[in-house]
Protein backbone atom coordinates (compact mmCIF):
# COMPACT_ATOMS: atom_id res chain seq x y z
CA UNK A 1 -8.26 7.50 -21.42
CA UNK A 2 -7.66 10.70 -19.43
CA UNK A 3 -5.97 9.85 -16.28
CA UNK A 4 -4.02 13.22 -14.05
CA UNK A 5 -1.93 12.38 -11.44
CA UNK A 6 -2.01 14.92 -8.29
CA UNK A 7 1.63 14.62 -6.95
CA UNK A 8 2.89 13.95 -10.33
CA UNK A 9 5.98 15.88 -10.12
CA UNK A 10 7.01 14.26 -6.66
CA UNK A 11 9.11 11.24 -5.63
CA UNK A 12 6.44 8.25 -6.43
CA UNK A 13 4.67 10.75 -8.76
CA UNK A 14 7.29 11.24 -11.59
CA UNK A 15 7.53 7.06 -11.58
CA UNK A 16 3.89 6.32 -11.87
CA UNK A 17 3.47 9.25 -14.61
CA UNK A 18 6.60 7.86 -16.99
CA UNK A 19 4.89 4.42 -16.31
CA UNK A 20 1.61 5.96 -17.41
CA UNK A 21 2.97 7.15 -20.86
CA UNK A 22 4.43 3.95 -21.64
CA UNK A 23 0.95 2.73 -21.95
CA UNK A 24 -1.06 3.02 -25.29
CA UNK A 25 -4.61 4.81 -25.23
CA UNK A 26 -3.19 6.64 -22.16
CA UNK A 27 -3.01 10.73 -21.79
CA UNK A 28 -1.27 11.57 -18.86
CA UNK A 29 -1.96 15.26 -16.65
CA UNK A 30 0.67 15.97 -13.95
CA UNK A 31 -1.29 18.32 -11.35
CA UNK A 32 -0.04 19.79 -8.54
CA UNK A 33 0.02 22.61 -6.35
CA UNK A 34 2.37 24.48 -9.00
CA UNK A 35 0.62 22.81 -12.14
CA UNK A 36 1.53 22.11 -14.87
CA UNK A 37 -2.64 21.70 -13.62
CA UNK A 38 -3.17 22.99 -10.24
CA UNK A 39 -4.57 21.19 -8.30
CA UNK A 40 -3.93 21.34 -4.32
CA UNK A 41 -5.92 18.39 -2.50
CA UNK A 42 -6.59 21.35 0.82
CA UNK A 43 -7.80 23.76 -1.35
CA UNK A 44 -11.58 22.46 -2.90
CA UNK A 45 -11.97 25.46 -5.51
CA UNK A 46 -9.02 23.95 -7.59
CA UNK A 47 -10.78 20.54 -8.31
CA UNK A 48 -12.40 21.76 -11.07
CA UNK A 49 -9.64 20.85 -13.33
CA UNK A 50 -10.15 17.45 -12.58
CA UNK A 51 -13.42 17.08 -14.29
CA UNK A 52 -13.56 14.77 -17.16
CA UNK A 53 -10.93 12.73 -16.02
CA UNK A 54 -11.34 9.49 -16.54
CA UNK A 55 -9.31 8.27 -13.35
CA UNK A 56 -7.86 10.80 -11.01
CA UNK A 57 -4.64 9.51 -8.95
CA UNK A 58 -3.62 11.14 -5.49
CA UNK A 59 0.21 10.18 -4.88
CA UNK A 60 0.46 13.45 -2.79
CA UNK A 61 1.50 13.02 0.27
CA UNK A 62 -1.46 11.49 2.53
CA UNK A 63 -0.10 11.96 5.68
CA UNK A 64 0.22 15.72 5.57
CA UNK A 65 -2.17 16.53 3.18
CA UNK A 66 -5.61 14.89 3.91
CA UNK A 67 -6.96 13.55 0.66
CA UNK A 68 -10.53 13.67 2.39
CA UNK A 69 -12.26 16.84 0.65
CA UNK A 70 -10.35 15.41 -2.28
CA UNK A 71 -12.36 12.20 -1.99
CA UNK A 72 -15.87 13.87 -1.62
CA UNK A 73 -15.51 16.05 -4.73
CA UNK A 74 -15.14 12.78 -6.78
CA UNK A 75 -17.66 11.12 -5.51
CA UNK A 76 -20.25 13.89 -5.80
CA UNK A 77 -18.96 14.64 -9.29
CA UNK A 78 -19.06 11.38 -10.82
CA UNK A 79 -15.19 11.16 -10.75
CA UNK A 80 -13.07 7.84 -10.15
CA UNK A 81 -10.64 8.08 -7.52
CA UNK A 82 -7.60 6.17 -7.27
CA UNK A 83 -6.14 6.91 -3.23
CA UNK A 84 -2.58 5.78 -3.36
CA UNK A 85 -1.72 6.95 0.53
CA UNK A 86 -0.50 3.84 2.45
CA UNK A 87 -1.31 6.01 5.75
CA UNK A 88 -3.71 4.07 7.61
CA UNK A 89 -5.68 7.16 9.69
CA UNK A 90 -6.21 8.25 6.08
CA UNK A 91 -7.52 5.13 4.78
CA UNK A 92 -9.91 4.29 7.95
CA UNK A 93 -11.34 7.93 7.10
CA UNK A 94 -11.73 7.73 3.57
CA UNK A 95 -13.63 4.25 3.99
CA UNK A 96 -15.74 5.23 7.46
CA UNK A 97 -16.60 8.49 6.19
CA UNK A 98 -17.71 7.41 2.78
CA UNK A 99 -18.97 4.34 3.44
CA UNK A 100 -22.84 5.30 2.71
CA UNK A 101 -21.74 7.97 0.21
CA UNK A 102 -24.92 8.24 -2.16
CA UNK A 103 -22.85 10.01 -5.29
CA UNK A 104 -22.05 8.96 -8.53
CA UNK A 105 -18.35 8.71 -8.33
CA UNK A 106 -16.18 6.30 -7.01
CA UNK A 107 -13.14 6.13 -4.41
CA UNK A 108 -11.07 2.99 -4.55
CA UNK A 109 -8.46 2.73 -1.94
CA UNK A 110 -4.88 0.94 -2.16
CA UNK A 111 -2.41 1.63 -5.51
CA UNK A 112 1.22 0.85 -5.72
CA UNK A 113 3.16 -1.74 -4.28
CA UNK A 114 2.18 -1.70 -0.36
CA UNK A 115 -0.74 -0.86 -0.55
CA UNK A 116 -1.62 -2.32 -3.79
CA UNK A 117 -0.01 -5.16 -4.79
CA UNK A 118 -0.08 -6.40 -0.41
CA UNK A 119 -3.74 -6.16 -0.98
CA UNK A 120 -3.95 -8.12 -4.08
CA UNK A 121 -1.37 -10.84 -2.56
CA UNK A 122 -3.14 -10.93 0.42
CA UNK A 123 -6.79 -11.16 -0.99
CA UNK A 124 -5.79 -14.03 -3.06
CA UNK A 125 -4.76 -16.34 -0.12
CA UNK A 126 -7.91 -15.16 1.75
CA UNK A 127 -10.03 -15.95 -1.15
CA UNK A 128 -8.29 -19.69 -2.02
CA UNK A 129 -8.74 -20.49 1.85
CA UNK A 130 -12.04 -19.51 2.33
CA UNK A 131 -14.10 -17.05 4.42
CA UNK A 132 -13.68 -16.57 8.05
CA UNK A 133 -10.03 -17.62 7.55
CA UNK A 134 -7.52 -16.18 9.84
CA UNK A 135 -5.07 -13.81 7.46
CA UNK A 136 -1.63 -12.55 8.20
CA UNK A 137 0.40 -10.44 5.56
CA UNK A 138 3.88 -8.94 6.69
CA UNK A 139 6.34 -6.82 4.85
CA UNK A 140 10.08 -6.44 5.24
CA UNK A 141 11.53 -3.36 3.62
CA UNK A 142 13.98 -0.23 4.44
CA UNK A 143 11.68 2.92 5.03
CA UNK A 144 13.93 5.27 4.13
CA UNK A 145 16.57 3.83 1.12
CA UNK A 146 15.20 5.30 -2.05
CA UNK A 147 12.41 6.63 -0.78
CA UNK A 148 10.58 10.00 -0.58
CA UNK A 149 9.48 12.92 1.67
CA UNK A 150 6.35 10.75 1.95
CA UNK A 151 6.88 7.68 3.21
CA UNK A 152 9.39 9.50 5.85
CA UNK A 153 6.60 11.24 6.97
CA UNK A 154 4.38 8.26 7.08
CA UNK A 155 6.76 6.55 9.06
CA UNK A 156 6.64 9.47 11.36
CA UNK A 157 3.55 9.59 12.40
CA UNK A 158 3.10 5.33 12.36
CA UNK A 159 5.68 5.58 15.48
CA UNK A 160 2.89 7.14 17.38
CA UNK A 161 -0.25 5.62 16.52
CA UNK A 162 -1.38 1.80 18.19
CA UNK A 163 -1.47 -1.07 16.01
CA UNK A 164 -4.36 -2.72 14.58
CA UNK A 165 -5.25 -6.10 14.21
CA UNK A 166 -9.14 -8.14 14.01
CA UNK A 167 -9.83 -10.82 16.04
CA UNK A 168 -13.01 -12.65 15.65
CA UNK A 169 -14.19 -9.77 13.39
CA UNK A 170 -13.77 -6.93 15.89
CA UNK A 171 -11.03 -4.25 15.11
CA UNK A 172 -8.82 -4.54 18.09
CA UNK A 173 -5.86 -1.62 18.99
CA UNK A 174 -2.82 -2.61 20.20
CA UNK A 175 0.45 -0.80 21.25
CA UNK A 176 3.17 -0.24 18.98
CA UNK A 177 5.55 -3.42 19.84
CA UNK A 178 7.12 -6.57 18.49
CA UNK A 179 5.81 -9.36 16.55
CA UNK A 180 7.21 -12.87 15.70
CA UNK A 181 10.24 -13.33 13.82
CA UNK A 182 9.72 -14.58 10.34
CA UNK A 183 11.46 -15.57 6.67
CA UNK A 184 11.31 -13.79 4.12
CA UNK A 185 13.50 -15.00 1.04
CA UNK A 186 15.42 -16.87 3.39
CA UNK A 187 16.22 -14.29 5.85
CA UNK A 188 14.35 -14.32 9.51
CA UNK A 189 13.85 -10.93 10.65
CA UNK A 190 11.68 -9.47 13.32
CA UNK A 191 8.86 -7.61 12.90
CA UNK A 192 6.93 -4.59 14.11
CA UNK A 193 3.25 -4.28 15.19
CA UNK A 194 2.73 -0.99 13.93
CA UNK A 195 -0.08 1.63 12.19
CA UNK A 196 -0.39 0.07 8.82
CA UNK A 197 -2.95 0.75 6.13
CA UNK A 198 -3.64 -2.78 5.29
CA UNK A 199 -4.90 -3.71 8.42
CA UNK A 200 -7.94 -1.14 7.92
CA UNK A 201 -8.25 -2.34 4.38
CA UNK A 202 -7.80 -6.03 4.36
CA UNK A 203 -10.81 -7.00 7.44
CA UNK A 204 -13.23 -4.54 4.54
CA UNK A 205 -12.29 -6.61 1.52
CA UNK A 206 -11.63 -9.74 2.65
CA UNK A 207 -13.74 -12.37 4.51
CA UNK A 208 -10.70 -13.30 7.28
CA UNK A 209 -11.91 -13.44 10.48
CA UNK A 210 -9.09 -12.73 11.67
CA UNK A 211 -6.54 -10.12 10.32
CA UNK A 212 -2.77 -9.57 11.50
CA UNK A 213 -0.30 -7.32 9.54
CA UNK A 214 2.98 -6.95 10.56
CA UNK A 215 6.43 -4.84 9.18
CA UNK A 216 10.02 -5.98 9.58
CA UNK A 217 11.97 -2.67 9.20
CA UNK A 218 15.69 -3.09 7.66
CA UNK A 219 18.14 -2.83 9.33
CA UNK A 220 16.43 -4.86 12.16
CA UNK A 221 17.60 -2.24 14.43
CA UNK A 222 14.76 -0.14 13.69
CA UNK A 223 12.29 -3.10 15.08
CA UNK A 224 13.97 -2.04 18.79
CA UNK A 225 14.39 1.98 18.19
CA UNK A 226 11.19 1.95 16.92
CA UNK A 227 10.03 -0.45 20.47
CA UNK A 228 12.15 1.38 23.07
CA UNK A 229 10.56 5.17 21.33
CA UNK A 230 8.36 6.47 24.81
CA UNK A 231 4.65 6.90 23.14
CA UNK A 232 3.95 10.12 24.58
CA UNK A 233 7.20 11.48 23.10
CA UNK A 234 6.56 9.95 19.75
CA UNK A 235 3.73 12.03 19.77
CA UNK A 236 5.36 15.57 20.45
CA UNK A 237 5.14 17.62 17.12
CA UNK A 238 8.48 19.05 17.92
CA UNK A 239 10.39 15.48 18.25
CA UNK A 240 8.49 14.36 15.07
CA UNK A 241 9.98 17.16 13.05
CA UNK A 242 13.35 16.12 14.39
CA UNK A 243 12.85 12.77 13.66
CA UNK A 244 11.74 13.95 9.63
CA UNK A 245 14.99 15.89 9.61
CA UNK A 246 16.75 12.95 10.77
CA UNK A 247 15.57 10.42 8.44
CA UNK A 248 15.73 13.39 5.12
CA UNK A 249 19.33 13.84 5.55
CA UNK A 250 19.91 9.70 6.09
CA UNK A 251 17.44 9.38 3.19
CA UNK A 252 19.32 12.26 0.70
CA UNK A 253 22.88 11.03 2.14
CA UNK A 254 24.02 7.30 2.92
CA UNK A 255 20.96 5.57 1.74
CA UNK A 256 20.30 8.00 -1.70
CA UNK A 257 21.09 5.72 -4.38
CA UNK A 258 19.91 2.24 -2.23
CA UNK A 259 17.34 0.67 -4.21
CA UNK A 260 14.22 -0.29 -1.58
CA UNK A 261 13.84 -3.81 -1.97
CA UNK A 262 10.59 -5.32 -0.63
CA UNK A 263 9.58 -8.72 0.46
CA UNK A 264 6.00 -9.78 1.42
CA UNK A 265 4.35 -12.90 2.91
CA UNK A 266 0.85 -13.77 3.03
CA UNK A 267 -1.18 -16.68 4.84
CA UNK A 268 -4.21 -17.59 5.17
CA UNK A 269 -5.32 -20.78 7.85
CA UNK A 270 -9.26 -22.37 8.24
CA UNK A 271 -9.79 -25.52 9.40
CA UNK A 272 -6.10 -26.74 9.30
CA UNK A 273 -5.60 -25.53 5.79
CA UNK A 274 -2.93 -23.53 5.07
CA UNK A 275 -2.78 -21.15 1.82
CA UNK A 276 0.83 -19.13 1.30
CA UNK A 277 2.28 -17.10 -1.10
CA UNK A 278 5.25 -14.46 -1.42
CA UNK A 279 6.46 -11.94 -3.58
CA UNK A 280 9.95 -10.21 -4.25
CA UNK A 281 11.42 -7.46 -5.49
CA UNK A 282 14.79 -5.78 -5.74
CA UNK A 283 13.83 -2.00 -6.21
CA UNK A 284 10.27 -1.12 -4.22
CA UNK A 285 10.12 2.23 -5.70
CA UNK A 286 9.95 1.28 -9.32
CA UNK A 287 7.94 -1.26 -8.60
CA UNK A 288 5.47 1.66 -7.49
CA UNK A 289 5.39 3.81 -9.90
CA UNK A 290 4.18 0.79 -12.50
CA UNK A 291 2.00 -0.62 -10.12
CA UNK A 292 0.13 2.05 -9.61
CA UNK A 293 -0.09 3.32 -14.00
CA UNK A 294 -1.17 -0.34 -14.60
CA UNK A 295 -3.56 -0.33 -11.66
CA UNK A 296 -5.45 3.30 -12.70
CA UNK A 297 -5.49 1.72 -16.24
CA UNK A 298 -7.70 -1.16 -14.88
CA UNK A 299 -9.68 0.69 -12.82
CA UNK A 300 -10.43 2.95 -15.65
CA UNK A 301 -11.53 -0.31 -17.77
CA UNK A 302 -14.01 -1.27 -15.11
CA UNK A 303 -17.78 -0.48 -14.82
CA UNK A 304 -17.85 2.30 -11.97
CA UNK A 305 -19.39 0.67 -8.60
CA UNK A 306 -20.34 3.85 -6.86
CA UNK A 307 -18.88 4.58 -3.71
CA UNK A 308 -15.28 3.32 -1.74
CA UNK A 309 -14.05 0.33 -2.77
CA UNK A 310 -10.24 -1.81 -2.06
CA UNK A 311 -8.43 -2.29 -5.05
CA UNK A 312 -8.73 -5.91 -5.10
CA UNK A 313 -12.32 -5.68 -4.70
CA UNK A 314 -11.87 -4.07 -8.67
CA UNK A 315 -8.59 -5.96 -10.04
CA UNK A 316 -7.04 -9.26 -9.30
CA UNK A 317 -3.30 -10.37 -8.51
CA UNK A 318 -2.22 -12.50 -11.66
CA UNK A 319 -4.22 -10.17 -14.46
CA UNK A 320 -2.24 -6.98 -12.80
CA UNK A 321 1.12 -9.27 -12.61
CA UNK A 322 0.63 -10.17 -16.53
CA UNK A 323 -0.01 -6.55 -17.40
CA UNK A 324 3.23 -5.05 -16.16
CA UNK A 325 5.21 -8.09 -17.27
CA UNK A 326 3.33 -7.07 -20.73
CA UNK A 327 4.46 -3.15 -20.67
CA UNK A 328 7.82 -3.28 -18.58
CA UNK A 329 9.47 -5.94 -20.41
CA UNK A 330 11.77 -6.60 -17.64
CA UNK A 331 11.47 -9.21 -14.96
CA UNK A 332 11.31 -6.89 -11.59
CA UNK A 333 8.71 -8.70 -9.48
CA UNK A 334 8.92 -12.36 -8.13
CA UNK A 335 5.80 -13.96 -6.46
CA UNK A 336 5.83 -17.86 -5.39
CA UNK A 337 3.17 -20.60 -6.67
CA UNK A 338 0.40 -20.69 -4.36
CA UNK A 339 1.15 -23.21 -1.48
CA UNK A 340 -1.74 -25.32 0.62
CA UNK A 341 -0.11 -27.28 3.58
CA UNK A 342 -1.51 -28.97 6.36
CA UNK A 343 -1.10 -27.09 9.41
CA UNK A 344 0.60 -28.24 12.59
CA UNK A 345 1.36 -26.84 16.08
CA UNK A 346 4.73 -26.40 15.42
CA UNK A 347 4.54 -24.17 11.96
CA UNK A 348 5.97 -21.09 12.29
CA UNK A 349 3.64 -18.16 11.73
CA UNK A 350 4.58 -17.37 8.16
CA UNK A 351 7.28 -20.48 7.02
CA UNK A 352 9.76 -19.66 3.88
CA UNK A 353 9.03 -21.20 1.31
CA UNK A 354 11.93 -22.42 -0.69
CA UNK A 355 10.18 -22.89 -4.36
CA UNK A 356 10.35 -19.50 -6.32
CA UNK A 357 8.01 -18.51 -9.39
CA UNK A 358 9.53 -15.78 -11.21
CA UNK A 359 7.20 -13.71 -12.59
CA UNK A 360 8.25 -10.84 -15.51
CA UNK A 361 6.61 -8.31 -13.78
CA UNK A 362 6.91 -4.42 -14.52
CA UNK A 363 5.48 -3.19 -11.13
């Protein structure tokens, strides 16, 4: 199996391509504006070298470099696309635009750990509670600890976009602002309402009625910097490039060698029937790169549905949890049992739950 990674040589890129050649039956292509293939997603007349792949994976970065012509040469060509960007303008283009594409190819939207494994977490509650459930899925992570150029920029430009959430079906946009304060592992932090790919994604795939995804930044600090941050300002070019410079220097300085850890909570409620699960991890970045190698590897096994697809429309949560535990050999991903409770006016949005299923996972 042919599978080239665009981005290969960058921060996420160099994880998900030594993930990628720990797999048998696997060759691996690192493309990239300076090769070894070239291959620059704004420049059309270098996609050539992606024909005969048989995945292609964008881990470029999303939010300055629209993967959208990207997108339609694949599906024109027959290709299979795997769209790692967690930005969520991208992803609402990608899907709207493409929606009644009438190529061969295929785009399938969501690899790595959010998005990726959110969806998969997220899809599963949906699915065990039923359609027209109401779904919430949160995230608690530090942006910038051992992270790259690309999720500072996401970051970036999430501080000036509204929030989005369904209700009753209907995409609804919100301002950036605060959400509840929730567990996660134990710990109640706030969170954000804030520009987040899954809440274009998850209303697509799922059958929720209602969608709400929400992101407590650590330290919880950012939650009120991120509040108090005048919209109009946040979207001044010149202030964003300060703020980029700001976060680079915290990124390659105090928080270099921090390992990203990542904790998620899903729920899904109908009819007084509550469905929860969580998942855990110590370093978010590793967890990435192997998400997204065993993810293009199963998407690459799968009869191509033509057009754009989620990724847990095309893979599952526990088959992609057994699969890294299967190549990593090391235990880096915890998710709980799932958990069905009765619902009651005094639950907390998304309550901890104390029981923890550790899962040898090589995400």
């Amino acid at each position: 199996m042919r599978i080239v990674v665009i981005g290969g040589a960058g921060f996420v890129g160099q994880r998900t391509v030594e993930a990628l050649r720990a797999l048998q039956g696997v060759e691996v292509e690192v493309a990239g504006r300076r090769g070894p293939v070239v291959v620059d997603v704004t420049r059309p007349e270098t996609f050539g070298a992606l024909r005969g792949a048989a995945v292609v994976v964008d881990v470029s970065n999303g939010t300055r470099s629209a993967p959208d012509a990207l997108a339609a040469f694949c599906l024109a060509e027959g290709l299979t696309l795997l769209e790692a960007t967690s930005d969520a303008e991208a992803v609402r283009r990608l899907a709207d635009a493409n929606e009644g594409s009438s190529g061969p190819g295929r785009v399938v939207l969501g690899a790595g750990i959010f998005t990726g494994l959110s969806q998969l977490l997220a899809r599963d509650v949906a699915d065990e509670a039923g359609a027209g459930c109401a779904l919430t899925w949160a995230v608690s992570s530090s942006p910038y600890s051992g992270a790259g150029a690309g999720t500072i920029a996401l970051m970036v430009d999430a501080a000036a976009r509204p929030a989005v959430v369904t209700r009753g079906g209907r995409r609804v946009t919100e301002p950036l602002g605060r959400g509840p304060t929730l567990s996660f592992a134990g710990a109640s932090r706030p969170t954000l309402r804030a520009s987040l790919a899954e809440a274009e994604l998850l209303p697509r795939s799922t059958k929720a009625r209602d969608v709400e995804c929400l992101m407590a930044l650590r330290p919880g600090l950012l939650v009120s910097l991120f509040v108090l941050l005048p919209a109009f300002l946040a979207r001044q070019r010149w202030f964003q490039w300060l703020l980029e410079v700001g976060f680079t220097v915290l990124r390659r300085g105090l928080l270099h060698t921090v390992p990203t850890a990542v904790h998620m909570v899903a729920r899904a409620e109908r009819e007084g029937r509550v469905v929860e699960r969580q998942l855990t991890c110590r370093d978010g970045m590793e967890v990435c790169g192997w998400a997204i190698a065993v993810m293009a590897e199963a998407v690459g096994k799968t009869p191509v549905r033509p057009g754009v697809s989620c990724i847990d429309e095309v893979v599952q949560l526990e088959p992609v949890l057994a699969r890294l535990r299967e190549v990593s050999g090391r235990e880096l991903v915890q998710v709980t049992p799932t958990a069905v409770v009765t619902a009651s006016s005094s639950s907390p949005p998304v309550p901890h739950m104390t029981h923890t299923d550790r899962v040898r996972s090589g995400a």
